[in-house]
PDB file of N, CA and C in Angstrom:
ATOM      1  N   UNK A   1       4.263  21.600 -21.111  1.00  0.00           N
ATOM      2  CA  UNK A   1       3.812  20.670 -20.070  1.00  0.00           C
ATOM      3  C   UNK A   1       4.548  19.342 -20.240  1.00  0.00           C
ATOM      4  N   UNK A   2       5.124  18.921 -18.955  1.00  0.00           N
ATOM      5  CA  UNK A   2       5.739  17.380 -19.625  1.00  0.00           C
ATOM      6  C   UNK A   2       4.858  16.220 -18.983  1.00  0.00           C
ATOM      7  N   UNK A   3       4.057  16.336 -18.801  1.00  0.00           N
ATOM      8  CA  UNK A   3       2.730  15.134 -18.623  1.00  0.00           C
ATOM      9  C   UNK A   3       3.122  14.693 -16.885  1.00  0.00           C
ATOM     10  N   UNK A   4       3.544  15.023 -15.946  1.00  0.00           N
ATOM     11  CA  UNK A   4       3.524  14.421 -15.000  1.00  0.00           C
ATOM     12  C   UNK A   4       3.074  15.644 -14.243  1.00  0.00           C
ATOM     13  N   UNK A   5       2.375  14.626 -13.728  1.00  0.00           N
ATOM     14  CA  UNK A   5       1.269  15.079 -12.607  1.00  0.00           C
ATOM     15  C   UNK A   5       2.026  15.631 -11.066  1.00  0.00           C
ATOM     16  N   UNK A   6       1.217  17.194 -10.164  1.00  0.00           N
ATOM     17  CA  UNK A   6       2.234  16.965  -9.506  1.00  0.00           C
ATOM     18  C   UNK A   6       1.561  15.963  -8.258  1.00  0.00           C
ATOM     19  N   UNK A   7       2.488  15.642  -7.612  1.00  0.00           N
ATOM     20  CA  UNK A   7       2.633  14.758  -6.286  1.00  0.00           C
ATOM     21  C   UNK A   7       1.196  14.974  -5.632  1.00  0.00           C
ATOM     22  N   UNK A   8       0.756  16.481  -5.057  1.00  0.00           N
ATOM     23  CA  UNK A   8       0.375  16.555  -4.540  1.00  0.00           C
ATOM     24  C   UNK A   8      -1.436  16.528  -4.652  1.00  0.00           C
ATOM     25  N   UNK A   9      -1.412  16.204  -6.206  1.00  0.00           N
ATOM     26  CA  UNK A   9      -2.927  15.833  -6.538  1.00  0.00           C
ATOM     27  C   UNK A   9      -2.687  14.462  -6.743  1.00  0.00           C
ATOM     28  N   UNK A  10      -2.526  13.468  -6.299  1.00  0.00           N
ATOM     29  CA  UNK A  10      -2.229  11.763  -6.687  1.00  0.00           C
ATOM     30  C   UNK A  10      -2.515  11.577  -5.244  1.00  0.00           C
ATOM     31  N   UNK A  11      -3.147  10.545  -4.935  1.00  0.00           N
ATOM     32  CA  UNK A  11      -3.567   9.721  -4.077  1.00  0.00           C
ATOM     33  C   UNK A  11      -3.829   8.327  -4.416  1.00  0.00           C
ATOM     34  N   UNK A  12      -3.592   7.411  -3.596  1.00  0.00           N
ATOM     35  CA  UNK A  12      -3.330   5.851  -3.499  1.00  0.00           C
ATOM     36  C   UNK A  12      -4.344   5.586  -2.135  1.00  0.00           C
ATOM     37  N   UNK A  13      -5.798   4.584  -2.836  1.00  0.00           N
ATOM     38  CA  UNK A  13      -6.135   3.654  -1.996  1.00  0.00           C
ATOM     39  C   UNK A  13      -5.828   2.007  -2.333  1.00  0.00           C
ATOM     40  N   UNK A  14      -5.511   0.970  -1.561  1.00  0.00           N
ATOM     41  CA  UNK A  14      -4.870  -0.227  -1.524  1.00  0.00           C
ATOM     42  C   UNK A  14      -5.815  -1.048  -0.290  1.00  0.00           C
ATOM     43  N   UNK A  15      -5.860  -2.592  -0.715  1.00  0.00           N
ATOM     44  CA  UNK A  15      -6.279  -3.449  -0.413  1.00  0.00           C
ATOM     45  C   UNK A  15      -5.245  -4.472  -0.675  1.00  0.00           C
ATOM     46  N   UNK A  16      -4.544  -4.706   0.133  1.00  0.00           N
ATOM     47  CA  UNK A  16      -3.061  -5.496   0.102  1.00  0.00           C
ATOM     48  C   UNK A  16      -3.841  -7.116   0.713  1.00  0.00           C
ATOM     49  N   UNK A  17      -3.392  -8.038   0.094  1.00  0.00           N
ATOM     50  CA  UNK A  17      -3.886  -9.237  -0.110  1.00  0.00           C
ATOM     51  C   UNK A  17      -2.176 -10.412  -0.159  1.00  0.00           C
ATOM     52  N   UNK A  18      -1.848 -11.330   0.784  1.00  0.00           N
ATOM     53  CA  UNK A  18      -0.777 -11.712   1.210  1.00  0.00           C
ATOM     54  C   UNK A  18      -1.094 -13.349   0.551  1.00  0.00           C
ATOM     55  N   UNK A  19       0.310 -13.943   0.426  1.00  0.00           N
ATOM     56  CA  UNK A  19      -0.024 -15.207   0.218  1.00  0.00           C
ATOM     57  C   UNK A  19       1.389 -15.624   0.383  1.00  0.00           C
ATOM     58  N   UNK A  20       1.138 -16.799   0.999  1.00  0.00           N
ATOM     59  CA  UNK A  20       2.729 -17.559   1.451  1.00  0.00           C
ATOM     60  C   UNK A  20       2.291 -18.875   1.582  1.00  0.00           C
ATOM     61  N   UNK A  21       3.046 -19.417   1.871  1.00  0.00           N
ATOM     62  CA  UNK A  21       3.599 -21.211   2.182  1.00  0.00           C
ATOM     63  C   UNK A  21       4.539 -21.235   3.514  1.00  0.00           C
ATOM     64  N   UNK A  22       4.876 -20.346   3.663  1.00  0.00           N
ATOM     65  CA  UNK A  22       5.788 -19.924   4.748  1.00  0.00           C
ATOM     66  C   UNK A  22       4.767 -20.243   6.400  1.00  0.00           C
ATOM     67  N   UNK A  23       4.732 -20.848   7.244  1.00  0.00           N
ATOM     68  CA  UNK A  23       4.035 -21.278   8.415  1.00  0.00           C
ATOM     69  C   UNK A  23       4.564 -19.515   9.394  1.00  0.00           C
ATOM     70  N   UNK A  24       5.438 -19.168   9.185  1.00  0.00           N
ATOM     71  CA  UNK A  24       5.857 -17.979  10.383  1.00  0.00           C
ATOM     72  C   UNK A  24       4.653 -16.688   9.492  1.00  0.00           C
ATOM     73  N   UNK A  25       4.304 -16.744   8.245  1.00  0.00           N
ATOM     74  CA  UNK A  25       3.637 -15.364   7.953  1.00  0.00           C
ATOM     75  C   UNK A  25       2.378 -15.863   7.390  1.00  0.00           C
ATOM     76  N   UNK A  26       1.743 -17.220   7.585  1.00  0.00           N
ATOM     77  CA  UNK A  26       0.354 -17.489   7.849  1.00  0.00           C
ATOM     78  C   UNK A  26      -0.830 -16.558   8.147  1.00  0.00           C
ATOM     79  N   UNK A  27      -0.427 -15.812   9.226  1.00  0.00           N
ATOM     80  CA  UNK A  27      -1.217 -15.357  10.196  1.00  0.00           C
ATOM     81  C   UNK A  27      -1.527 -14.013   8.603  1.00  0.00           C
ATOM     82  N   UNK A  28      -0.761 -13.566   8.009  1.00  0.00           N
ATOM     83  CA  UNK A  28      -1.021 -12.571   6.985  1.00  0.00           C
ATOM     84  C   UNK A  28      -2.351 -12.799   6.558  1.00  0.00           C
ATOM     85  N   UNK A  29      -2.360 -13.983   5.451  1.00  0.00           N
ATOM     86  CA  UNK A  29      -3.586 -14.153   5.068  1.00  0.00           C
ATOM     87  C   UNK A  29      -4.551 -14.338   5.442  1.00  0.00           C
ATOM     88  N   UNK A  30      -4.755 -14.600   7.387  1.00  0.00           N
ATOM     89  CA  UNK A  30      -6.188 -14.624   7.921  1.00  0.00           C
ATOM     90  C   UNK A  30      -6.821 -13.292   8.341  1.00  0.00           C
ATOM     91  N   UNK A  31      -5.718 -12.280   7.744  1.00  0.00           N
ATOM     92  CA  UNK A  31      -6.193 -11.164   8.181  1.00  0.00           C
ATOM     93  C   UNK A  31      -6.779 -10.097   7.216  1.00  0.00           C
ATOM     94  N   UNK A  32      -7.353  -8.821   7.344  1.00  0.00           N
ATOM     95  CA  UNK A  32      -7.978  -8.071   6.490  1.00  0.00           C
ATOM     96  C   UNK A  32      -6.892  -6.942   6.726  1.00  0.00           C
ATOM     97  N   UNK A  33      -6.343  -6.414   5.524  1.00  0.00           N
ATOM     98  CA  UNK A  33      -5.434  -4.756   5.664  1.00  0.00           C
ATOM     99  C   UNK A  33      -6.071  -3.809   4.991  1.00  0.00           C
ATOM    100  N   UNK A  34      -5.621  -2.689   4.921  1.00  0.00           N
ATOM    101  CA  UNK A  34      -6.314  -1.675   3.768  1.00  0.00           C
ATOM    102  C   UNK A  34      -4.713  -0.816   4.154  1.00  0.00           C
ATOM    103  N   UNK A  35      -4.577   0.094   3.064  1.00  0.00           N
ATOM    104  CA  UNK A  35      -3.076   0.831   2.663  1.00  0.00           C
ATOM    105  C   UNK A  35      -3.827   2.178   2.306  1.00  0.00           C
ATOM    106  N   UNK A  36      -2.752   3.245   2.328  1.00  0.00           N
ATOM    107  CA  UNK A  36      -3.163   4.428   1.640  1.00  0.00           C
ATOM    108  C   UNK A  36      -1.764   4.972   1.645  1.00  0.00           C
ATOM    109  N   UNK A  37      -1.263   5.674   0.432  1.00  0.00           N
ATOM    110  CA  UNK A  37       0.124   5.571  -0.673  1.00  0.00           C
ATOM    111  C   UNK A  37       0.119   7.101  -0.631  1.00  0.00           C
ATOM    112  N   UNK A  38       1.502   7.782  -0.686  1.00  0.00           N
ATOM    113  CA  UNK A  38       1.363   9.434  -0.748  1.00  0.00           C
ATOM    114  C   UNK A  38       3.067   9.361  -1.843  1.00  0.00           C
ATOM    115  N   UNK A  39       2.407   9.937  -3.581  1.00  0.00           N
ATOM    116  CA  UNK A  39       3.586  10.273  -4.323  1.00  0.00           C
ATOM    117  C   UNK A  39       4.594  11.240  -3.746  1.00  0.00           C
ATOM    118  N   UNK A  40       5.520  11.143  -3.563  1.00  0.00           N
ATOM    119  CA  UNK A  40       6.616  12.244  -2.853  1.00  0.00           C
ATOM    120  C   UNK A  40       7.236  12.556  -4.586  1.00  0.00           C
ATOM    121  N   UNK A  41       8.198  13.699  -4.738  1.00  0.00           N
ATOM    122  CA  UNK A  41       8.954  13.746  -5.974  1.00  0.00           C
ATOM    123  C   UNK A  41       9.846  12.845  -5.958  1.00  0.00           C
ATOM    124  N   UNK A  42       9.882  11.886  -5.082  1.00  0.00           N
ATOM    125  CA  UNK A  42      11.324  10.799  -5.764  1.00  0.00           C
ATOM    126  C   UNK A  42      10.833   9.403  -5.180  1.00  0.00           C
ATOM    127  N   UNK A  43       9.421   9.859  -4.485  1.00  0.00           N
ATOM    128  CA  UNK A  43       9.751   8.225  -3.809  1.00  0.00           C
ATOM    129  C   UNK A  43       7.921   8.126  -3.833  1.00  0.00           C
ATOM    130  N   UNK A  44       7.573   6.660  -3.304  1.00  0.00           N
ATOM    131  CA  UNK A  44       6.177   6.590  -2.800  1.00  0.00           C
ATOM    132  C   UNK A  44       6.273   6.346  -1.277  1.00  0.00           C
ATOM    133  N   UNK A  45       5.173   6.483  -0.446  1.00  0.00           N
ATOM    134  CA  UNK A  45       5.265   6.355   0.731  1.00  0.00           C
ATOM    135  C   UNK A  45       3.760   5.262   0.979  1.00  0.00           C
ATOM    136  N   UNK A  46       3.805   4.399   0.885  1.00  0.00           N
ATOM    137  CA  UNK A  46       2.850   3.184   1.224  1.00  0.00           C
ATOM    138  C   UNK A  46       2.907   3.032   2.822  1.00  0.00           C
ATOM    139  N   UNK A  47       1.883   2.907   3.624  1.00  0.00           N
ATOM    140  CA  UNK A  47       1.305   2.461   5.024  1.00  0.00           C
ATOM    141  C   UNK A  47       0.107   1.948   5.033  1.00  0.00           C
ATOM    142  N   UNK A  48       0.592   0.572   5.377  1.00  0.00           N
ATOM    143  CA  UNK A  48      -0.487  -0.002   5.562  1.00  0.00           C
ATOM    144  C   UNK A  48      -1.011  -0.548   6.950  1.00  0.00           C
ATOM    145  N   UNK A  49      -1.652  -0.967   7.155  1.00  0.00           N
ATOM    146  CA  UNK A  49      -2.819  -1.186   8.621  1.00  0.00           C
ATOM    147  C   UNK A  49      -3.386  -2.373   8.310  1.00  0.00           C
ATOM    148  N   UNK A  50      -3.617  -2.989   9.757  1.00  0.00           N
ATOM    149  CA  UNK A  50      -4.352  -3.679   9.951  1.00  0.00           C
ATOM    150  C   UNK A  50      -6.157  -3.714  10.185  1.00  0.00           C
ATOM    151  N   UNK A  51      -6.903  -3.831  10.240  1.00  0.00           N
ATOM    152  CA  UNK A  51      -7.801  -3.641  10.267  1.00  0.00           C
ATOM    153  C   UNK A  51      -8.440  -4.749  11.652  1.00  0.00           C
ATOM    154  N   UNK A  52      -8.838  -4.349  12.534  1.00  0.00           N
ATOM    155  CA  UNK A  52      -8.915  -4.914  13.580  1.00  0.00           C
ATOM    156  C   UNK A  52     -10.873  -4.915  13.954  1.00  0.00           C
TER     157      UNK A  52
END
């Protein structure tokens, strides 16, 4: 066994939380997101949403 898990039992929940100084991406932090992450064998796949 070499200890890695496969892909397809791993799941990602996320609560993405923004912070800037930047006046054009303001609007980030007045908002609420939530993410959900899928391990691929070479990559991650993160999507996240807005929550409206």
């Amino acid at each position: 066994m070499n200890g890695i898990i496969d892909p397809e039992h791993v799941y990602f929940r996320t609560v993405p939380m923004f912070e800037t100084s930047s006046e054009a991406y303001q609007f980030l932090q007045d908002r609420l997101f939530i993410g959900a992450a899928v391990r691929l064998p070479d990559d991650i796949r993160l999507d996240i949403y807005e929550v409206q």
